[in-house]
Protein backbone atom coordinates (compact mmCIF):
# COMPACT_ATOMS: atom_id res chain seq x y z
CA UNK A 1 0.00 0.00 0.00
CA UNK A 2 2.98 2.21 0.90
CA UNK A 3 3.96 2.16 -2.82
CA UNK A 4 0.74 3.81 -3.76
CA UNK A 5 2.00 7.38 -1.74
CA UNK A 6 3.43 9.41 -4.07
CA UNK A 7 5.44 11.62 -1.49
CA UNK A 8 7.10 11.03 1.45
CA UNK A 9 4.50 12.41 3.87
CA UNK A 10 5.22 12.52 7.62
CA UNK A 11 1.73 11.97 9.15
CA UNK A 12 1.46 12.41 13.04
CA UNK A 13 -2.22 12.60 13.68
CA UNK A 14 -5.24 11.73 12.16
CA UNK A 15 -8.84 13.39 12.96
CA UNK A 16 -11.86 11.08 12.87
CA UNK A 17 -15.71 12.66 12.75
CA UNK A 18 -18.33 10.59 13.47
CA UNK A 19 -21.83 12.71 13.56
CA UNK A 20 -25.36 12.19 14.70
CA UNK A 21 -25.05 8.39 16.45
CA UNK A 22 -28.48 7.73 16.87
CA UNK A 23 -29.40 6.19 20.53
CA UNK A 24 -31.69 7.46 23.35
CA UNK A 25 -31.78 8.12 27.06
CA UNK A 26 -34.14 9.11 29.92
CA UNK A 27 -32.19 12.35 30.44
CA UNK A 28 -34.08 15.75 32.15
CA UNK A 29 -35.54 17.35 34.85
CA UNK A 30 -39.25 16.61 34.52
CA UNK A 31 -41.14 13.80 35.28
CA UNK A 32 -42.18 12.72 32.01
CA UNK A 33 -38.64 12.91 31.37
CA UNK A 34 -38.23 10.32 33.99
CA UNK A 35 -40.82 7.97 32.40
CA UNK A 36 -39.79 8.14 28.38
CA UNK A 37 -36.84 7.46 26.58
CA UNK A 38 -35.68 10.49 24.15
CA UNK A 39 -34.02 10.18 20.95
CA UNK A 40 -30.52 12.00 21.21
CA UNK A 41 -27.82 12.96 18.53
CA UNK A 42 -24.30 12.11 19.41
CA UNK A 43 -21.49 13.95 17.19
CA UNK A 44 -17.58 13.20 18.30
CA UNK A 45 -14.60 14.72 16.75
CA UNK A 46 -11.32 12.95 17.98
CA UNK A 47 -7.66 12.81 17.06
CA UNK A 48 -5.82 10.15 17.34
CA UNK A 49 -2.09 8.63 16.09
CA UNK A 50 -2.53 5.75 13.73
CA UNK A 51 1.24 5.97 12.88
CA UNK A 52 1.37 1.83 13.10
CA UNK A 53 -1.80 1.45 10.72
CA UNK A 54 0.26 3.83 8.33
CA UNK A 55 3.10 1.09 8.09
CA UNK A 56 1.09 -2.18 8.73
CA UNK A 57 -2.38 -1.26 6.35
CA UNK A 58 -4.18 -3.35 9.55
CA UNK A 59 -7.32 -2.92 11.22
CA UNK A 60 -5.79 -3.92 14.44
CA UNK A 61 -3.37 -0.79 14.37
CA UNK A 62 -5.97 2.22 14.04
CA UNK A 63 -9.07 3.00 16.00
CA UNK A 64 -12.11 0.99 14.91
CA UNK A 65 -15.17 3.59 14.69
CA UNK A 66 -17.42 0.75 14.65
CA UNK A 67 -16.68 -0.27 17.82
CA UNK A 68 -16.06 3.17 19.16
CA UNK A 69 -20.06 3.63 18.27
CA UNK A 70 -21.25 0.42 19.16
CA UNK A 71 -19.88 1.17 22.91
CA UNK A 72 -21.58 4.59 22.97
CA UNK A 73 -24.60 3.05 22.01
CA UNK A 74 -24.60 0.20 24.54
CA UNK A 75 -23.67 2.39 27.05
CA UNK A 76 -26.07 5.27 26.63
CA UNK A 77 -29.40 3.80 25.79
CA UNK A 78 -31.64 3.65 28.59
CA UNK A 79 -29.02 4.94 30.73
CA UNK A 80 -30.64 7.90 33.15
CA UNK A 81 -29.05 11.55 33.39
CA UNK A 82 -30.79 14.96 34.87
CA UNK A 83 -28.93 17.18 33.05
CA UNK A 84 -27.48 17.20 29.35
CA UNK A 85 -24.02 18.24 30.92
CA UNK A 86 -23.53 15.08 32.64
CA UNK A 87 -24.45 12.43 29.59
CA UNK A 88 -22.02 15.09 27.68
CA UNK A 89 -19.10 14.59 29.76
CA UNK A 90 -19.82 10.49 30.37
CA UNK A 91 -19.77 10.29 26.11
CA UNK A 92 -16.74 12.12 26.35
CA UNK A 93 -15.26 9.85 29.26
CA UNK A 94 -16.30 7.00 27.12
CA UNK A 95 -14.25 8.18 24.01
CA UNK A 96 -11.25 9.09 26.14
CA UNK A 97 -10.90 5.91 27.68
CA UNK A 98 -9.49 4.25 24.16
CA UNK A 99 -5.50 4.93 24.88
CA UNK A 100 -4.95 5.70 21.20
CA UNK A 101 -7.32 8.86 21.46
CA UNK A 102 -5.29 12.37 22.46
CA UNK A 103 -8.31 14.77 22.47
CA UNK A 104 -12.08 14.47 21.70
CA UNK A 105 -15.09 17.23 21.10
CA UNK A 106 -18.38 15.65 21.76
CA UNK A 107 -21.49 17.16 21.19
CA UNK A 108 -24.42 15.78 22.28
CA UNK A 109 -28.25 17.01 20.98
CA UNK A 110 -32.29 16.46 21.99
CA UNK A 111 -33.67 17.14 19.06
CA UNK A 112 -36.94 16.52 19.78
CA UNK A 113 -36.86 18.63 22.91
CA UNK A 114 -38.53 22.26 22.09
CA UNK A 115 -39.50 20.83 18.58
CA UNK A 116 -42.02 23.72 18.24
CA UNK A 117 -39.46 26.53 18.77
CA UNK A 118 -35.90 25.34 17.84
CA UNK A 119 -34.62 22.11 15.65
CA UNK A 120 -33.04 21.08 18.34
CA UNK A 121 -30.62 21.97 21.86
CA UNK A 122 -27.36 20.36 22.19
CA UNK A 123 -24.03 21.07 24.03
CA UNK A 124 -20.46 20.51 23.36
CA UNK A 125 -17.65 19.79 25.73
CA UNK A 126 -13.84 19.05 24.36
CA UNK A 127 -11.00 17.04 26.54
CA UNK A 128 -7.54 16.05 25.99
CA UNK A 129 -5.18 13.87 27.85
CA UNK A 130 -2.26 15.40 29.53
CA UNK A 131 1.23 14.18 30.01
């Protein structure tokens, strides 16, 4: 595969976007919040060093979105939050935890929530891993 590259390009980091994973929660402050599921939106933008996959043209040397999605999803549907700040921050911890990851954005949206005044409400928090 290597052969392919026409220049010698010194790659450190790559930047992966994965938007609008579609799962759902009980997340909110009201009770009917407390008795439904709602849909939510999950965007993440991550970077990461696949330096190895680069060399090796493997699967088992980059980050597999797949997987990185599939655990989101497993661990945020019917999981219960109050407030949109904390399932923000436990996606984030989530994407964080893979050790190839250096720093993540993750937004995460109710669309559904205000449908008759806005398309939808979402926040965005951003973390990075420190030496």
């Amino acid at each position: 595969m290597n052969n392919l590259l026409r220049h010698n390009i010194q790659a450190r980091t790559m930047l992966m976007h994965i938007e609008n994973i579609r799962t759902q929660a009980f997340i909110g402050i009201y009770d009917w919040e407390h008795k439904k599921t709602q849909p939510l939106l999950v965007s993440i933008r991550l970077e990461y060093n696949p330096e190895n996959a680069f060399t090796s043209d493997a699967i088992k040397d980059t980050m597999s979105y797949e997987k990185l999605i599939e655990k989101i999803v497993a661990k945020v549907e019917g999981a219960r939050f109050n407030l949109l700040e904390n399932m923000t921050r436990y996606v984030l911890s989530l994407v964080m935890d893979h050790p190839m990851v250096q720093w993540a954005e993750v937004t995460v949206a109710k669309p559904e929530i205000m449908a008759h005044l806005c398309d939808n409400v979402s926040l965005t928090l951003r973390g990075e891993k420190v030496c």
